[in-house]
C-alpha atoms as a PDB file:
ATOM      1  CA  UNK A   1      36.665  79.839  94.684  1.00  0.00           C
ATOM      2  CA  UNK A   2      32.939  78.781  94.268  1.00  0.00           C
ATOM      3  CA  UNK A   3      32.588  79.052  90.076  1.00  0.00           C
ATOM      4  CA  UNK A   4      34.275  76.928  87.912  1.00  0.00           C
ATOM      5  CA  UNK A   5      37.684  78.711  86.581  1.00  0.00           C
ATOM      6  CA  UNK A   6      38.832  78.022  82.908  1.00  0.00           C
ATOM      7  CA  UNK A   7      42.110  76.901  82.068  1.00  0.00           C
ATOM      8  CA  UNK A   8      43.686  77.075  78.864  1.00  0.00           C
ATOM      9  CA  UNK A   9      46.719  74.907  79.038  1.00  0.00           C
ATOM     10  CA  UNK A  10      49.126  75.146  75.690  1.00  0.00           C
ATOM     11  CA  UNK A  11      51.769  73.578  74.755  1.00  0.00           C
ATOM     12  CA  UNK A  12      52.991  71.254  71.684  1.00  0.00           C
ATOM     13  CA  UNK A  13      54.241  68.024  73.903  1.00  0.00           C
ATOM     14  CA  UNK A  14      51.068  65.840  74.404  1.00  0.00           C
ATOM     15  CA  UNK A  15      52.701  64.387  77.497  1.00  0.00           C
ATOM     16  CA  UNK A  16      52.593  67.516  79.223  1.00  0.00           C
ATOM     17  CA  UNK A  17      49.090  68.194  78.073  1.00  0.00           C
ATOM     18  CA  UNK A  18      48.367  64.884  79.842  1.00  0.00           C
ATOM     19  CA  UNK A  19      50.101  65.313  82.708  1.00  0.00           C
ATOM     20  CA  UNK A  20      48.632  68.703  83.731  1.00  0.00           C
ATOM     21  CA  UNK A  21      45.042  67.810  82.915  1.00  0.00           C
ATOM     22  CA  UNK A  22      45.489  64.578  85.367  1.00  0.00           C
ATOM     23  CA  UNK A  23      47.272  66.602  88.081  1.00  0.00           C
ATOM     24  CA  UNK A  24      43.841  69.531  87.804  1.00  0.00           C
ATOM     25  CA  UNK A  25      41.762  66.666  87.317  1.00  0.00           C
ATOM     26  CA  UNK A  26      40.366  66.779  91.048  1.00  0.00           C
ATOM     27  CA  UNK A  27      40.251  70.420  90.849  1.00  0.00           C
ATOM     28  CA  UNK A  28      37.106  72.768  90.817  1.00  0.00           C
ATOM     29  CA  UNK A  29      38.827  73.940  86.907  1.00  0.00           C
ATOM     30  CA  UNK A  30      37.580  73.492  83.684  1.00  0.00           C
ATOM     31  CA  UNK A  31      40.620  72.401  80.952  1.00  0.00           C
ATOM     32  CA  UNK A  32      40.944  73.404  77.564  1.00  0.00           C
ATOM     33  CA  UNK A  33      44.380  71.404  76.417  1.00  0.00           C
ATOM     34  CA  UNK A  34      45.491  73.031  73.031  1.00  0.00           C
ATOM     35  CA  UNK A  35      48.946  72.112  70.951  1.00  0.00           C
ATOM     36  CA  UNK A  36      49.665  75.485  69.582  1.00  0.00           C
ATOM     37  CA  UNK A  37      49.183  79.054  70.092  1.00  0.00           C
ATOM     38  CA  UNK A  38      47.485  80.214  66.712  1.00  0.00           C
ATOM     39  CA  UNK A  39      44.860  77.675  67.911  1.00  0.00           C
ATOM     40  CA  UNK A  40      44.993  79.134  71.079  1.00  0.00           C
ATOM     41  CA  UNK A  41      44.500  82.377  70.386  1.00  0.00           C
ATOM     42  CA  UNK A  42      40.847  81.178  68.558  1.00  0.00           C
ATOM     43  CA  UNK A  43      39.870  79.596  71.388  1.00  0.00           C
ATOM     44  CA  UNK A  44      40.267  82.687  73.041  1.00  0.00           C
ATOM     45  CA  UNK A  45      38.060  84.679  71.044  1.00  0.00           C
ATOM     46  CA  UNK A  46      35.046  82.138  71.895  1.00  0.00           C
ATOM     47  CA  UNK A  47      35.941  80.787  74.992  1.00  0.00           C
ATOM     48  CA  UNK A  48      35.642  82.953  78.626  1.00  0.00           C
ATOM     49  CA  UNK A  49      39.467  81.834  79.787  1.00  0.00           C
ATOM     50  CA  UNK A  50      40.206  82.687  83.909  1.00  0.00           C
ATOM     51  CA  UNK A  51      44.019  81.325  83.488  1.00  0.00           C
ATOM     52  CA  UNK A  52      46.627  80.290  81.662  1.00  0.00           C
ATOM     53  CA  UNK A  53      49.379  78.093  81.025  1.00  0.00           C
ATOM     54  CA  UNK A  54      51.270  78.684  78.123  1.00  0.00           C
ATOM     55  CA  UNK A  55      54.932  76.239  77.340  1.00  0.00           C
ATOM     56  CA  UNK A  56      57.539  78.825  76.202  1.00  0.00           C
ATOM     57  CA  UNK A  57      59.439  77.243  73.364  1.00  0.00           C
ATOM     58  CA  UNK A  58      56.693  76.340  71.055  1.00  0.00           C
ATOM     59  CA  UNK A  59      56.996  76.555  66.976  1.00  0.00           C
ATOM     60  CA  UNK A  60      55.227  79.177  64.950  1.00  0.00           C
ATOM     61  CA  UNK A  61      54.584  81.224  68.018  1.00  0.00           C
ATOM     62  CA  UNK A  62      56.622  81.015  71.268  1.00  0.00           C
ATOM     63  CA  UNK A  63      55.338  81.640  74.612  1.00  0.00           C
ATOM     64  CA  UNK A  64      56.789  85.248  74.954  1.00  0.00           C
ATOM     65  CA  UNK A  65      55.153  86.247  71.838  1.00  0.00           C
ATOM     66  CA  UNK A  66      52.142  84.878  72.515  1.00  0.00           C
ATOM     67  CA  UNK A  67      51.795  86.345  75.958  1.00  0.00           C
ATOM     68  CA  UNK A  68      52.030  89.799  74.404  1.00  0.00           C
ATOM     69  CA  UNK A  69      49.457  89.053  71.688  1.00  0.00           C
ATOM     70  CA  UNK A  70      47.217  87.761  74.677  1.00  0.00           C
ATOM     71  CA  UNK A  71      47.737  90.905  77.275  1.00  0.00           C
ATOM     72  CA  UNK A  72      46.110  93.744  75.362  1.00  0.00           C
ATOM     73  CA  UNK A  73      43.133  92.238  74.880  1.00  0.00           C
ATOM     74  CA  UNK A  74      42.883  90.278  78.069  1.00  0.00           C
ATOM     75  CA  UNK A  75      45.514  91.953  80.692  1.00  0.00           C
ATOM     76  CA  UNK A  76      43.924  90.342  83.903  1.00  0.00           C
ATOM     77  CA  UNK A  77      44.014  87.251  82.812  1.00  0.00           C
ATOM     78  CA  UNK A  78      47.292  85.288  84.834  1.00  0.00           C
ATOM     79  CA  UNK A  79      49.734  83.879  82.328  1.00  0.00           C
ATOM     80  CA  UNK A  80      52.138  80.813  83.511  1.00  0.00           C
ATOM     81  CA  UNK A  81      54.898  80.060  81.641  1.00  0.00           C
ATOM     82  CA  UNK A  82      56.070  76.137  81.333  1.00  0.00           C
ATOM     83  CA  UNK A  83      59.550  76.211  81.359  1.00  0.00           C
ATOM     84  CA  UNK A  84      62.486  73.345  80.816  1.00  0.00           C
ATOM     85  CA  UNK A  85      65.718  74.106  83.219  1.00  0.00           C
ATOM     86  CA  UNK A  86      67.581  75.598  80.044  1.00  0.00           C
ATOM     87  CA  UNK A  87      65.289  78.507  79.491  1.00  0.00           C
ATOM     88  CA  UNK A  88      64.444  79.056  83.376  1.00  0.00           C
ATOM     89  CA  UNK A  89      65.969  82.984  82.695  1.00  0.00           C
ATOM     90  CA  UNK A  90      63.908  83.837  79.661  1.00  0.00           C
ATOM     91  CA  UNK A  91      61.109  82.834  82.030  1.00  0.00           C
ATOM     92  CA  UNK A  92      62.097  85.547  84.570  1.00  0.00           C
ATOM     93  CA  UNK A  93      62.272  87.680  82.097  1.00  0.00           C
ATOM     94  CA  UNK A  94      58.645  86.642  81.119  1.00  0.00           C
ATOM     95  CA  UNK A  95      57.594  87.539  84.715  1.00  0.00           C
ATOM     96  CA  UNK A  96      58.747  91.048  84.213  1.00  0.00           C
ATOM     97  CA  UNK A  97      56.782  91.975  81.563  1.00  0.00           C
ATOM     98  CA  UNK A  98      53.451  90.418  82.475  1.00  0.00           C
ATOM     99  CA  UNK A  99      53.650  86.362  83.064  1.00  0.00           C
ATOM    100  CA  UNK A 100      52.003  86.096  86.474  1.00  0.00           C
ATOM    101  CA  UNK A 101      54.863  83.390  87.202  1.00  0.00           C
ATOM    102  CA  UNK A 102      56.613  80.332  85.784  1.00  0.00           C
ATOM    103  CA  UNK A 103      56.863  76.894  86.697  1.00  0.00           C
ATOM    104  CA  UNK A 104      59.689  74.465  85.202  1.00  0.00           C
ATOM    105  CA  UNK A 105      59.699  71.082  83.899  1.00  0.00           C
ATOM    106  CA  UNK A 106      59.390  68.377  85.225  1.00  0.00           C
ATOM    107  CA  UNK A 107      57.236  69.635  88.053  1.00  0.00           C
ATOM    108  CA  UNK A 108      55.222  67.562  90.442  1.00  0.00           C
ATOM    109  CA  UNK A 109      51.414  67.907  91.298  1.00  0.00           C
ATOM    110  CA  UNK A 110      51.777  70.270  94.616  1.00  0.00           C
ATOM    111  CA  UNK A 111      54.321  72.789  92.388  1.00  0.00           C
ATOM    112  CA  UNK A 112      51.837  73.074  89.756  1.00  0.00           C
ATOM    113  CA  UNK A 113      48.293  73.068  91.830  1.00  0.00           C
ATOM    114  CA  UNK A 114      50.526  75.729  94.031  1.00  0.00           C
ATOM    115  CA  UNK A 115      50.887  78.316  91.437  1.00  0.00           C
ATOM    116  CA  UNK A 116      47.689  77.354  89.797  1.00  0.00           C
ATOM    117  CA  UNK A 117      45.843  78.390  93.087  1.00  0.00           C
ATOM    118  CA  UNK A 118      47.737  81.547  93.619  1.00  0.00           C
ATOM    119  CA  UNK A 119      46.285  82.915  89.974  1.00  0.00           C
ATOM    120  CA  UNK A 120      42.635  81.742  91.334  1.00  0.00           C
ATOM    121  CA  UNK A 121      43.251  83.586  94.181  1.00  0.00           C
ATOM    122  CA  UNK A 122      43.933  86.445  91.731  1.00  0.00           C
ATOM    123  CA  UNK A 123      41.009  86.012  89.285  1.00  0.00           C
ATOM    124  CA  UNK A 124      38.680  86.074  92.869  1.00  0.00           C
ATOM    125  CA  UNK A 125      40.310  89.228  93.992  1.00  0.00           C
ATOM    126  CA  UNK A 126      39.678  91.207  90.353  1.00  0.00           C
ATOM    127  CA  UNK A 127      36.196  89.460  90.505  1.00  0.00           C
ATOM    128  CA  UNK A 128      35.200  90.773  93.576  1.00  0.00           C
ATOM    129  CA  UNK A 129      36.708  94.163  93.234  1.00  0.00           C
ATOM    130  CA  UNK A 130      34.192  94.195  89.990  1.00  0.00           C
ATOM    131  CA  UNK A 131      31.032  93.584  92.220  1.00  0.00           C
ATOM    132  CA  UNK A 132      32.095  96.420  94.184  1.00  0.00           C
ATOM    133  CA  UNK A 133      32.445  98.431  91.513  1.00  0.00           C
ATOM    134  CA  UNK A 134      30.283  97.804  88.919  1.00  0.00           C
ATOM    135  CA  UNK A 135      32.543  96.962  85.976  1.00  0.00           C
ATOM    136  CA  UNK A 136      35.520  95.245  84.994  1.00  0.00           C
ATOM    137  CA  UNK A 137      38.090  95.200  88.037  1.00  0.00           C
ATOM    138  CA  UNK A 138      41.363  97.606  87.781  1.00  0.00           C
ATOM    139  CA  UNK A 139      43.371  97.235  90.749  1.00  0.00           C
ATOM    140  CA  UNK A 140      45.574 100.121  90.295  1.00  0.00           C
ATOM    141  CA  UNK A 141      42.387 101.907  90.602  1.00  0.00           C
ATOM    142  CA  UNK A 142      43.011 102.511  94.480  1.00  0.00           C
ATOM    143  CA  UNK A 143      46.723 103.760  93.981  1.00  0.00           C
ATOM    144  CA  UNK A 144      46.979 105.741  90.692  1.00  0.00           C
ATOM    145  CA  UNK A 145      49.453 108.006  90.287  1.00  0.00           C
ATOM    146  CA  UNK A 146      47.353 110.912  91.241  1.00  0.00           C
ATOM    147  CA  UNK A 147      47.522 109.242  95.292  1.00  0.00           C
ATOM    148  CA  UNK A 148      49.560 109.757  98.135  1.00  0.00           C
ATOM    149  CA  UNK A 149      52.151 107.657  98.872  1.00  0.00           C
ATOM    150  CA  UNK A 150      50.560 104.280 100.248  1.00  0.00           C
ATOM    151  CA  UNK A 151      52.181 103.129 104.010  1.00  0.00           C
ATOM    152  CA  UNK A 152      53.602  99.607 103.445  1.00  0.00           C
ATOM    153  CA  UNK A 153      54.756  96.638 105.377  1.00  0.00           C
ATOM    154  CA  UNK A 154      56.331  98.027 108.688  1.00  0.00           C
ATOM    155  CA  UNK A 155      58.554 100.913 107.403  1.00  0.00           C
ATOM    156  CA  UNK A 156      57.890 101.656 103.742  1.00  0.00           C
ATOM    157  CA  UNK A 157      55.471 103.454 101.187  1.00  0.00           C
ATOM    158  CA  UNK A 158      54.943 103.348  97.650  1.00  0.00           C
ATOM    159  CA  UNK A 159      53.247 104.937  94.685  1.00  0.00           C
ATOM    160  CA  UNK A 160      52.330 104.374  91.182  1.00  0.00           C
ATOM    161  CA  UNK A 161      53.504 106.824  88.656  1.00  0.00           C
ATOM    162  CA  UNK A 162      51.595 107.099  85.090  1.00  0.00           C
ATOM    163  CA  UNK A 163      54.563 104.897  83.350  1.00  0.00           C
ATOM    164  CA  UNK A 164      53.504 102.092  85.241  1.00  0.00           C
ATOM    165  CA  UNK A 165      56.423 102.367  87.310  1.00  0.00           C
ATOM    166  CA  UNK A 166      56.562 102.657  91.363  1.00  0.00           C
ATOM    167  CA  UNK A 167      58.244 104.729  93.769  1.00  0.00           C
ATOM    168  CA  UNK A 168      59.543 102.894  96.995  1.00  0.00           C
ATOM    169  CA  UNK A 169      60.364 105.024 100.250  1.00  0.00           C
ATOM    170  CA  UNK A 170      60.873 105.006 104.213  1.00  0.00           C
ATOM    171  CA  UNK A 171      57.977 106.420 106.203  1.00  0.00           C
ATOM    172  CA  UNK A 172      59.648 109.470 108.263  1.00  0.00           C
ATOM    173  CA  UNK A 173      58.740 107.496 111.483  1.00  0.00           C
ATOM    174  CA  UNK A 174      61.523 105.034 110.874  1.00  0.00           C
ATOM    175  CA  UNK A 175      63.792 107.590 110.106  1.00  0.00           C
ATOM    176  CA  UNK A 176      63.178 108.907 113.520  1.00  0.00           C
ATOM    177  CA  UNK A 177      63.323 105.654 115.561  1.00  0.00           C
ATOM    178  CA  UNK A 178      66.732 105.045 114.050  1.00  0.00           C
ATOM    179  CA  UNK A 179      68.619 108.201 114.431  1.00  0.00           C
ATOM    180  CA  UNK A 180      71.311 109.577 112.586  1.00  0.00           C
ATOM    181  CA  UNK A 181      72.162 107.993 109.382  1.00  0.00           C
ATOM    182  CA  UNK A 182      75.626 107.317 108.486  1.00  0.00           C
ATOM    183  CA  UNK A 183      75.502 105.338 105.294  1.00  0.00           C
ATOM    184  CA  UNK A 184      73.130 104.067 102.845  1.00  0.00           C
ATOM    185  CA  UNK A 185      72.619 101.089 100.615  1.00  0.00           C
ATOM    186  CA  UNK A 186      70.545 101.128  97.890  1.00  0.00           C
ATOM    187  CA  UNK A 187      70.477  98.458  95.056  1.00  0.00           C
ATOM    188  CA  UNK A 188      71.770  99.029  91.575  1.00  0.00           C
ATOM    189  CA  UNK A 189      69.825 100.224  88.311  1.00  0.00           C
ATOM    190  CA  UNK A 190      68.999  96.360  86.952  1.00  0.00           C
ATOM    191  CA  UNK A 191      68.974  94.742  89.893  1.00  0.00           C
ATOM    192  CA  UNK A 192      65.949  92.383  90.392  1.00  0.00           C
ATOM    193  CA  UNK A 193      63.742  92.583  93.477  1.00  0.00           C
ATOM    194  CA  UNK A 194      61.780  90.536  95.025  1.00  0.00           C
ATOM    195  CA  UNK A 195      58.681  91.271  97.838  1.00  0.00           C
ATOM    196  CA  UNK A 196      60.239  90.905 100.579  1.00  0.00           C
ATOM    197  CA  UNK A 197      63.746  90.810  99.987  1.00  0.00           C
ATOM    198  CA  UNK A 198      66.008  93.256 101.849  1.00  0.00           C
ATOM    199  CA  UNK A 199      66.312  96.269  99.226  1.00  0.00           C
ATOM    200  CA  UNK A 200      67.578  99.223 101.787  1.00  0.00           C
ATOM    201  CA  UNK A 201      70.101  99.139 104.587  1.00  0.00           C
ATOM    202  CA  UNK A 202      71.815 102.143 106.632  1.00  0.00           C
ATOM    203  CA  UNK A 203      73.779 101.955 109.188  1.00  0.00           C
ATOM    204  CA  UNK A 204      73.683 104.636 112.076  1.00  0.00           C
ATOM    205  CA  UNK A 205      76.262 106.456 114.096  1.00  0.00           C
ATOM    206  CA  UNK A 206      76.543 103.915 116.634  1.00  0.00           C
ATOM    207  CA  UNK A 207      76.956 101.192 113.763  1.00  0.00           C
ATOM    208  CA  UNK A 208      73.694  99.913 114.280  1.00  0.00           C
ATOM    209  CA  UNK A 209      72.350  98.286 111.213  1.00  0.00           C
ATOM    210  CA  UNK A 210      68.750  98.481 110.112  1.00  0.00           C
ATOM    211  CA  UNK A 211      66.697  97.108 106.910  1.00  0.00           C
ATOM    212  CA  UNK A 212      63.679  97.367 105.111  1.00  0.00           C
ATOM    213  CA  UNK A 213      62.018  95.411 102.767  1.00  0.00           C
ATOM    214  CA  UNK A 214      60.780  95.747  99.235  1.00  0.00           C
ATOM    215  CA  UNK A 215      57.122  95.549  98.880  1.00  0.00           C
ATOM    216  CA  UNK A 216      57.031  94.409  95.706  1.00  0.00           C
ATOM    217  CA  UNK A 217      58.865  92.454  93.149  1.00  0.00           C
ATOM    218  CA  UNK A 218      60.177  93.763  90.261  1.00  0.00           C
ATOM    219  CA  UNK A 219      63.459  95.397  87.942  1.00  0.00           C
ATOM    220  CA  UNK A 220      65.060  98.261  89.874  1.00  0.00           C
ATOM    221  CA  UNK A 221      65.035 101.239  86.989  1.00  0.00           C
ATOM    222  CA  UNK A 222      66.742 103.921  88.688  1.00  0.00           C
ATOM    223  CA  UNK A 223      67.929 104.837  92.408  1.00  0.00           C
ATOM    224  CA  UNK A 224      67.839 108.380  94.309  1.00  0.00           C
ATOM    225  CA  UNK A 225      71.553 108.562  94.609  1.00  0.00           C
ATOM    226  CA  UNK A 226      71.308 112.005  95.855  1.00  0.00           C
ATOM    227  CA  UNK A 227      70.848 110.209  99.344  1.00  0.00           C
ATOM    228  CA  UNK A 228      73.913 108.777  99.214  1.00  0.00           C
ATOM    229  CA  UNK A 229      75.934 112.199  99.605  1.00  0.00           C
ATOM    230  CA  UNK A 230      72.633 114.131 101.260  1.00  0.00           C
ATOM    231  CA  UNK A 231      71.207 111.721 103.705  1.00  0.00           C
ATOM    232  CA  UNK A 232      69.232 115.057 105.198  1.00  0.00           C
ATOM    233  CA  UNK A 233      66.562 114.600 102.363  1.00  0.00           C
ATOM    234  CA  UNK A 234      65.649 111.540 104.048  1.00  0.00           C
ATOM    235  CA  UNK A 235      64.253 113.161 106.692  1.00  0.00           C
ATOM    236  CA  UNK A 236      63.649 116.996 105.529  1.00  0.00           C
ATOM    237  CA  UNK A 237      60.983 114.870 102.273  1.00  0.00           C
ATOM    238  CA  UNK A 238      60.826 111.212 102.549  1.00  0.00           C
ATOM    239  CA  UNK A 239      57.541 111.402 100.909  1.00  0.00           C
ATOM    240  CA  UNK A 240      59.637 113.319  97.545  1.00  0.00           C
ATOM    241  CA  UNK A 241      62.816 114.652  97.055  1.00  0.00           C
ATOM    242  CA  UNK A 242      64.104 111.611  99.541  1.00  0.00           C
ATOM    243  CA  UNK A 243      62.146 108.572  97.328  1.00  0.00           C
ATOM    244  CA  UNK A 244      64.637 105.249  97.069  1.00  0.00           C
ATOM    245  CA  UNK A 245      64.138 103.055  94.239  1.00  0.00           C
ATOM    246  CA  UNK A 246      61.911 103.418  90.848  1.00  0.00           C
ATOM    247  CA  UNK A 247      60.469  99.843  90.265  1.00  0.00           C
ATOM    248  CA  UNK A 248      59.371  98.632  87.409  1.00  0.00           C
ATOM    249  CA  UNK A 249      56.959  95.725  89.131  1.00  0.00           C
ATOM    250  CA  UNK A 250      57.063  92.791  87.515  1.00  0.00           C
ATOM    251  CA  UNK A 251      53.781  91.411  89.496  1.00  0.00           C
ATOM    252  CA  UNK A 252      52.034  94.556  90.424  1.00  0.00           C
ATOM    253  CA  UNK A 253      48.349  93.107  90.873  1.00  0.00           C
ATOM    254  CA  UNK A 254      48.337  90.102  92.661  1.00  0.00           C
ATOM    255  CA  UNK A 255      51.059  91.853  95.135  1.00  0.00           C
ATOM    256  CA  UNK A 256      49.133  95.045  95.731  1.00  0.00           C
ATOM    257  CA  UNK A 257      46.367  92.891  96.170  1.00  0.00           C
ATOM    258  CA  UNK A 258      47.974  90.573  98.623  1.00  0.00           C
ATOM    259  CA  UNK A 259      49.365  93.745 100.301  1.00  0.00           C
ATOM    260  CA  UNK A 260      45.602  94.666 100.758  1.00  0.00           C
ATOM    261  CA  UNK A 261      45.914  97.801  98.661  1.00  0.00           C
END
């Protein structure tokens, strides 16, 4: 990315403050290094921030509750949480309601510049979507829950539904290179996803197994298990009454983005 990016690094060990301002030292970034999150959340009110990296146990204010004090006001803003083994789930829980992603302690220079340039990559694609458009970037803008289903990776489709959720599917041409289904396996409510994981097998008549892959990362919510005892509504509506999975996408902009949607 050409500009300068802003990073607001917080956390209340100086040594980590340290260490990640030496490891973005050669970077084309800007650090702000702050020890707590009230103080952080000033900053924010007088400072243009492009990314940040937040430690999740903190006193006063944690990381969780500061990432949902953050996201109304600035929801495209990446969030990475700075994580110790111990707490490595409450971190994936983090990434399913907004964190961008998390990255544990102690990490080394190419784990944290990795992430660190995915988010970039993030804040250039809402960036240019907003000189397209005009205004302030909205990437669900191009698959809102009024579209048709979007065609996805090599088999699959999706769309968005006004909760925020997503509907995940087999395109109908699949369904006919396959032939006859003779069982289905579809993950369970709670299961976690992610892009590119296997998420739907069958197997057909002559025992021939055949998968297809999630498009997106996220908390499975609920499954069509209609299919499982009506496999006909796969192909008689793949595009309705035969949907797979509701998703509840844990990193629904920078995937749809890398999906080129």
């Amino acid at each position: 990315m050409e500009r300068e990016l802003n990073i607001l690094v917080v956390d209340d060990e100086q040594v980590v403050l340290d260490s990640i301002q030496r490891h973005l030292r050669t970077e084309n970034y800007k650090v702000f290094l702050i020890s707590s999150a009230p103080d952080a959340l000033k900053l924010l009110e007088t400072e243009p921030i492009d990314i940040i990296l937040t430690d999740l146990m903190m006193p006063e204010i944690d990381g969780l509750e500061f990432m949902k004090m953050v996201k109304p006001k600035k929801p495209h803003v990446p969030i990475i949480m700075v994580t110790g083994y111990a707490t490595i789930d409450t971190a994936l829980q983090a990434t399913q309601i907004g964190a961008f992603d998390y990255i544990a302690k102690p990490f080394t220079k190419s784990e944290l510049t990795s992430v660190v340039h995915r988010a970039a990559n993030l804040v250039e694609t809402y960036e240019t979507q907003a000189e397209k458009n005009g205004d302030t970037p909205r990437m669900e803008s191009k698959i809102s829950s009024t579209s048709a289903p979007k065609h996805v990776g090599e088999h699959g489709w999706l769309m968005l539904e006004e909760s925020g959720n997503v509907i995940m599917g087999v395109e109908k041409s699949f369904l006919e290179t396959v032939g006859k289904i003779q069982n289905i396996f579809l993950p369970s409510p709670g299961d976690e996803l992610r892009q590119g994981s296997v998420y739907f097998r069958v197997f057909t008549a002559d025992m021939q197994s055949h998968t297809v892959l999630s498009p997106l990362s996220g908390t499975v919510v609920d499954v069509n298990s209609k299919l499982i005892n009506d496999t006909r509504l796969l192909y008689d509506d793949p595009y309705k009454e035969g949907w797979l999975v509701r998703l509840k996408p844990s990193k629904f902009e920078f995937e749809i983005s890398e999906l080129g949607l």
